[in-house]
N, C-alpha and C. Protein backbone atom coordinates (compact mmCIF):
# COMPACT_ATOMS: atom_id res chain seq x y z
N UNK A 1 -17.43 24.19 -5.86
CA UNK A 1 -16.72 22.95 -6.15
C UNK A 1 -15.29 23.00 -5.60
N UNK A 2 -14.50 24.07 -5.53
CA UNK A 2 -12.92 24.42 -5.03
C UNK A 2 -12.95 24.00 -3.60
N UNK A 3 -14.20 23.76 -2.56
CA UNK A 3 -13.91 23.71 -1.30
C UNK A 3 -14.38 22.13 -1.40
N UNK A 4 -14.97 21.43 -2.13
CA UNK A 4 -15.08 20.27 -1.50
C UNK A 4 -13.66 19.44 -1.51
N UNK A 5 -13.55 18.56 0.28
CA UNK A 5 -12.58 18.22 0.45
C UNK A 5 -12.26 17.07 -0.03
N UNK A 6 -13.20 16.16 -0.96
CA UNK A 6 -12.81 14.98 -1.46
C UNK A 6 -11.84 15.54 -2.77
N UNK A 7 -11.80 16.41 -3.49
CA UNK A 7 -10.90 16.83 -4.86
C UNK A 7 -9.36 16.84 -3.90
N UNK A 8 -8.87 17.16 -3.33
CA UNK A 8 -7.65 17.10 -2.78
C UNK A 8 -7.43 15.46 -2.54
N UNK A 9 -7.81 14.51 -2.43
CA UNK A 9 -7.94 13.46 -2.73
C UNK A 9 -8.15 12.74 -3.62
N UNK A 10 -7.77 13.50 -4.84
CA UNK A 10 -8.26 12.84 -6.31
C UNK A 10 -6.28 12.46 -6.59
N UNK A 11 -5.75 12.88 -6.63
CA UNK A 11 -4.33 12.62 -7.00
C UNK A 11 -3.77 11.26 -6.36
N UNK A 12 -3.68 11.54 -5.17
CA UNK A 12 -3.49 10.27 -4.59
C UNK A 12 -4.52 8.78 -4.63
N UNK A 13 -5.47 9.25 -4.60
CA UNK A 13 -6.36 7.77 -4.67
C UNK A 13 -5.93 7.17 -6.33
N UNK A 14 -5.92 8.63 -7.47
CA UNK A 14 -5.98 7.84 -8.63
C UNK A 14 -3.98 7.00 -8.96
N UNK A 15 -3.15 7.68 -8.18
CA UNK A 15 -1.90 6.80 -7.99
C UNK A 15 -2.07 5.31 -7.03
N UNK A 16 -2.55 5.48 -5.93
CA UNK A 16 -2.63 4.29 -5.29
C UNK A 16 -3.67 3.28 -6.27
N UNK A 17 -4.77 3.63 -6.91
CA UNK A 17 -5.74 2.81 -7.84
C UNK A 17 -4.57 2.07 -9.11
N UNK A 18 -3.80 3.25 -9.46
CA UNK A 18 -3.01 2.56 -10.74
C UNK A 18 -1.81 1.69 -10.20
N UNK A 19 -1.60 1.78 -9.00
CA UNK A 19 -0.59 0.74 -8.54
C UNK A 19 -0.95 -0.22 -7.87
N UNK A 20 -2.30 -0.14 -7.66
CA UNK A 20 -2.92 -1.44 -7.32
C UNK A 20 -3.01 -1.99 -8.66
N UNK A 21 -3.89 -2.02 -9.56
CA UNK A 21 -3.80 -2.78 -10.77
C UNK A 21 -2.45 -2.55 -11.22
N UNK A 22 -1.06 -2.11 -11.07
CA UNK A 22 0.02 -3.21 -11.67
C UNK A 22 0.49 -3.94 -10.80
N UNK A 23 0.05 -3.68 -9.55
CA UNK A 23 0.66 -4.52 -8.63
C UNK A 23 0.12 -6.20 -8.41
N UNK A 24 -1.34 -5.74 -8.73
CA UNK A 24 -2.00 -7.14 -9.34
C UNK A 24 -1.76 -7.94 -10.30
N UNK A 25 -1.41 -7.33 -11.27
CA UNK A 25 -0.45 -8.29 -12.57
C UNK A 25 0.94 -8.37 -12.17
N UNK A 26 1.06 -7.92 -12.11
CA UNK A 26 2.92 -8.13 -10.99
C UNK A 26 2.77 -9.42 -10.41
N UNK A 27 1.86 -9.94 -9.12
CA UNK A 27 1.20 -10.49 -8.15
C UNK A 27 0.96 -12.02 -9.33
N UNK A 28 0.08 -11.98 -10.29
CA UNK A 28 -0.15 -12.99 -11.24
C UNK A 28 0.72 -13.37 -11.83
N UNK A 29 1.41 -12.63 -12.43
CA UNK A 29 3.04 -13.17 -13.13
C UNK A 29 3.91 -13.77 -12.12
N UNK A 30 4.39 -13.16 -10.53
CA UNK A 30 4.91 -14.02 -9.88
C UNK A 30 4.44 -15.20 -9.43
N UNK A 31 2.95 -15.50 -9.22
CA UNK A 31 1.90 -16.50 -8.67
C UNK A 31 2.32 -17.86 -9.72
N UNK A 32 2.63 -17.63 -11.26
CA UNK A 32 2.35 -18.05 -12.22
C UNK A 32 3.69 -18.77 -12.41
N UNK A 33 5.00 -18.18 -11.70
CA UNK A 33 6.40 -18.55 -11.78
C UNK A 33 6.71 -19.36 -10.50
N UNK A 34 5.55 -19.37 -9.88
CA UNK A 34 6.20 -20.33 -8.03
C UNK A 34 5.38 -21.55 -8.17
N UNK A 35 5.69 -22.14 -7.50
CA UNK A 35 4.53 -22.95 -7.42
C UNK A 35 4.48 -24.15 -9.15
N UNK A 36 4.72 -25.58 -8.43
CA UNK A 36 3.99 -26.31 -9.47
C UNK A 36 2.52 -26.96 -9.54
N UNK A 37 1.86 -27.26 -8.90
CA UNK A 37 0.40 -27.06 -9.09
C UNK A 37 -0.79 -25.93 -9.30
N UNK A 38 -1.68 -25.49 -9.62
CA UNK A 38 -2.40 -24.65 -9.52
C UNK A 38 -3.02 -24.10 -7.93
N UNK A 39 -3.20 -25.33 -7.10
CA UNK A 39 -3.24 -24.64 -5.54
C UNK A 39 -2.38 -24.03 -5.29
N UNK A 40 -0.93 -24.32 -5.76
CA UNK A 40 -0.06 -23.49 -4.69
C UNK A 40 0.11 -22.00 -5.36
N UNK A 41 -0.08 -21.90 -6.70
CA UNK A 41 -0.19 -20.79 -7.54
C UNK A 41 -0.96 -19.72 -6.98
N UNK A 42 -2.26 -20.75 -6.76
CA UNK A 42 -3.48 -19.58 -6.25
C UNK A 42 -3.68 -19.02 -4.33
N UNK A 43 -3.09 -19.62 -3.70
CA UNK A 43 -2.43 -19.29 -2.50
C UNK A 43 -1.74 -18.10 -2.86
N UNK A 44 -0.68 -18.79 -3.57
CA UNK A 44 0.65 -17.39 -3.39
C UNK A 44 0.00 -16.10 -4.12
N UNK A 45 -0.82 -16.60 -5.11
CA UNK A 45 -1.83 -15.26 -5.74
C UNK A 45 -2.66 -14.30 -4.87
N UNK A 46 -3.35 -15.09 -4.14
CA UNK A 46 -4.31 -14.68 -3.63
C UNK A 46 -3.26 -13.99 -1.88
N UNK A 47 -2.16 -14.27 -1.42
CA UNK A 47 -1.48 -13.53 -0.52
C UNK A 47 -0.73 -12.40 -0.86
N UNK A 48 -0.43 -12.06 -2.14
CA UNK A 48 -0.02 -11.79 -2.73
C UNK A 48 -0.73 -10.18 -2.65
N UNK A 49 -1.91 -10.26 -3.67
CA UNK A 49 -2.77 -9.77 -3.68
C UNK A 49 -3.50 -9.37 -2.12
N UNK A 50 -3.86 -10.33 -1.05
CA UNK A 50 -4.10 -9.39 0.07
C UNK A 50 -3.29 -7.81 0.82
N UNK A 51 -1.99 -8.29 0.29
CA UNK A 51 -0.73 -7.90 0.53
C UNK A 51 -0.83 -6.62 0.21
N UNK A 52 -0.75 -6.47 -1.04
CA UNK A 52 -1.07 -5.33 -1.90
C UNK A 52 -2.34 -4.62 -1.28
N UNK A 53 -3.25 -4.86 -1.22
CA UNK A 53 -4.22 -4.39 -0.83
C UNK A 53 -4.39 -3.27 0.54
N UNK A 54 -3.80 -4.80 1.84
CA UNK A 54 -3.32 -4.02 2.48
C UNK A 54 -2.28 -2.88 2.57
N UNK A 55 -1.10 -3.19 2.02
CA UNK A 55 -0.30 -2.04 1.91
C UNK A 55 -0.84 -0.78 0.83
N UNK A 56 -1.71 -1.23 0.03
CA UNK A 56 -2.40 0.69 -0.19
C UNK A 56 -3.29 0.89 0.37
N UNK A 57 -4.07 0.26 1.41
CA UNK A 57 -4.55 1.37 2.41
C UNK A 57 -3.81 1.51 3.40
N UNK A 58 -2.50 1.15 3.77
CA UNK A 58 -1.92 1.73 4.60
C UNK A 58 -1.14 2.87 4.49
N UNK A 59 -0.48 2.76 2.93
CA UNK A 59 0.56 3.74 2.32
C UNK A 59 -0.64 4.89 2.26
N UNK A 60 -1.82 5.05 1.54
CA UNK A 60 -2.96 5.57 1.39
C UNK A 60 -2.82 6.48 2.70
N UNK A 61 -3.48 5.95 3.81
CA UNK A 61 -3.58 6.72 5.06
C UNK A 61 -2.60 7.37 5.40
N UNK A 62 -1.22 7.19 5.20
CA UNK A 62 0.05 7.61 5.97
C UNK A 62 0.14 8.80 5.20
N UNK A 63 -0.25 8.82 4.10
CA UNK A 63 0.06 10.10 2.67
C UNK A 63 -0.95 10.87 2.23
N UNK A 64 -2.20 10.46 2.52
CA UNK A 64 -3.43 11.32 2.00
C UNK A 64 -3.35 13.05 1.91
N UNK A 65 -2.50 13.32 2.69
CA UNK A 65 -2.43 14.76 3.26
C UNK A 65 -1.54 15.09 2.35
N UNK A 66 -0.15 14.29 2.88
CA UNK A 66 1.04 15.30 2.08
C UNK A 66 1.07 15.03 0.47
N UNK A 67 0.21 14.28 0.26
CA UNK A 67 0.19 14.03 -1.23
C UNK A 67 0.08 15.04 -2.18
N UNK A 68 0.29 15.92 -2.87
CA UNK A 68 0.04 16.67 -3.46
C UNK A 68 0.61 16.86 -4.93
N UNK A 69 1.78 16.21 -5.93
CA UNK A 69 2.23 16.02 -6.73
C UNK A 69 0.41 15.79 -8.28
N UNK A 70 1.00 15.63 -9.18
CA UNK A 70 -0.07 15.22 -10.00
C UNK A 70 0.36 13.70 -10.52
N UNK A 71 -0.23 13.01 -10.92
CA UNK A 71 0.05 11.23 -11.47
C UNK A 71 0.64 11.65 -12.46
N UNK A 72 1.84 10.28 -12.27
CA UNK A 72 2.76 10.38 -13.52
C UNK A 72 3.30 9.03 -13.14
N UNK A 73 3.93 8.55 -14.22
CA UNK A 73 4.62 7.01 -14.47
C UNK A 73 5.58 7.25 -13.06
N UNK A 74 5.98 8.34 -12.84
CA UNK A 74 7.27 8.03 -11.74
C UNK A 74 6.48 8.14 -10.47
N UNK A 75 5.34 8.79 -10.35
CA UNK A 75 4.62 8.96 -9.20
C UNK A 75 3.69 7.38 -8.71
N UNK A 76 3.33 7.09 -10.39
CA UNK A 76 3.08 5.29 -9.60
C UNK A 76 3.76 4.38 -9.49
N UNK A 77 4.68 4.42 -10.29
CA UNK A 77 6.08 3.35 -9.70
C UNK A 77 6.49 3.59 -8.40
N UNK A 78 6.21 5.03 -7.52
CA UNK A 78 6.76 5.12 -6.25
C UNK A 78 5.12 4.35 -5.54
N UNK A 79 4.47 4.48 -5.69
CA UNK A 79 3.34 4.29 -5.38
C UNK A 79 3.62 2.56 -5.08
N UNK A 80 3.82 2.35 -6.36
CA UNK A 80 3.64 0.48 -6.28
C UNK A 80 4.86 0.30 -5.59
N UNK A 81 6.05 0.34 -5.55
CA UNK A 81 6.92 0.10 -4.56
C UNK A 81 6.82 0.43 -2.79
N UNK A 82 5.75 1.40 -2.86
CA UNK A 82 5.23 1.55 -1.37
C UNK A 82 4.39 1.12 -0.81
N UNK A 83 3.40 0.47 -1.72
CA UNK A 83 2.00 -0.74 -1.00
C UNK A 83 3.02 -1.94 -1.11
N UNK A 84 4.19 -2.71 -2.04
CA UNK A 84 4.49 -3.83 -1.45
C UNK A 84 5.68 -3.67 -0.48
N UNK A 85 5.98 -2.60 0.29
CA UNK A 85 7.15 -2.25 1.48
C UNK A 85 6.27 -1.58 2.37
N UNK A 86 5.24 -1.40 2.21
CA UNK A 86 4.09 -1.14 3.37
C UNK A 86 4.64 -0.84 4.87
N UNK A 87 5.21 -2.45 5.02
CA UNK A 87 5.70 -2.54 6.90
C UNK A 87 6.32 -1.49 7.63
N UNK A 88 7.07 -1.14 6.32
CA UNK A 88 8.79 -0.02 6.69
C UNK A 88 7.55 0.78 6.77
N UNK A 89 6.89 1.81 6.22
CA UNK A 89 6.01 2.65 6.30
C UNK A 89 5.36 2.53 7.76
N UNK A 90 4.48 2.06 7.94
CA UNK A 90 3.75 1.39 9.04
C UNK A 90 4.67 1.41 10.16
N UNK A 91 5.57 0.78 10.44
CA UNK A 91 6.57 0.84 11.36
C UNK A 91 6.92 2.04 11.59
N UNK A 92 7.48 2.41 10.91
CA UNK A 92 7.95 3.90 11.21
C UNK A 92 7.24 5.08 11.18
N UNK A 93 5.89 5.09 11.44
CA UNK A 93 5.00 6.07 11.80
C UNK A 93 3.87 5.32 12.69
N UNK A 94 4.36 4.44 13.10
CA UNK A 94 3.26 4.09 14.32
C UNK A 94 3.92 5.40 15.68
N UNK A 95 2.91 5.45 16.27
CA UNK A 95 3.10 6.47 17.21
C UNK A 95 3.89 5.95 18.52
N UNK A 96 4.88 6.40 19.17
CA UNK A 96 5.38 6.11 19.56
C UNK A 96 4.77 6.14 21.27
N UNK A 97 4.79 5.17 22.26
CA UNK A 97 4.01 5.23 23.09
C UNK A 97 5.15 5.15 24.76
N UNK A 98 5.03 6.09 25.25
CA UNK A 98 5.62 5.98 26.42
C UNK A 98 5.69 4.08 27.42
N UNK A 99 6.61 4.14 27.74
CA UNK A 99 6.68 2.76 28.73
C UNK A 99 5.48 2.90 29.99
N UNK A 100 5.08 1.70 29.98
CA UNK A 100 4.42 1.47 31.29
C UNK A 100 4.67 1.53 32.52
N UNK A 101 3.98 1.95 33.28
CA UNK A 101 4.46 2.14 34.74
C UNK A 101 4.10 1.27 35.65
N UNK A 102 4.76 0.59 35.97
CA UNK A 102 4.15 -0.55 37.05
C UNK A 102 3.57 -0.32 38.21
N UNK A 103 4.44 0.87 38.90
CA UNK A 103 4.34 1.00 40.31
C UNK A 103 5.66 1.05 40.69
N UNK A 104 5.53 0.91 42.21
CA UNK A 104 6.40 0.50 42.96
C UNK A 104 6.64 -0.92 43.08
N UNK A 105 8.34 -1.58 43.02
CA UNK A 105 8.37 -2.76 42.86
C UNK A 105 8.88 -3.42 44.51
């Protein structure tokens, strides 16, 4: 059981899981404060929520490795502040790619 490689992945998935569900009630309480009709509520809910989503599988991928801490209230508050700032993450570990070469001009 010590070598399977999904257990090194139990810490981090169960922080990114608990900051997805507050980040989803987070997401409903703001949905619930914008917006005066119920369409525009459920738009901003539902982008809201993609949002989140996307940014923990992105924060997810960027950290799977160096993750190693155990879950704790301060470990998912960093958690939920890093799926909704995602971009900064993302941005700054996209790989950096040499310029193109045209040729001779």
């Amino acid at each position: 059981m010590d070598d399977d490689p999904l257990l090194k992945f139990i810490s981090p998935l169960a922080g990114v899981v608990l900051a997805v569900v507050l980040s989803v009630m987070l997401s409903a309480t703001i949905a619930g404060q914008i917006g005066e009709d119920y369409s525009t509520r459920a738009w901003i809910y539902t982008i809201a929520v993609l949002w989140v989503l996307v940014g923990a599988v992105v924060v997810f991928m960027l950290t799977r490795h160096a993750e190693t801490a155990t879950v704790s209230i301060k470990r998912v508050l960093l958690w939920t502040a890093s799926i909704w700032l995602w971009p900064v993450f993302a941005l700054r570990y996209l790989p950096r790619r040499p310029p193109k070469d045209n040729g001779p001009q």
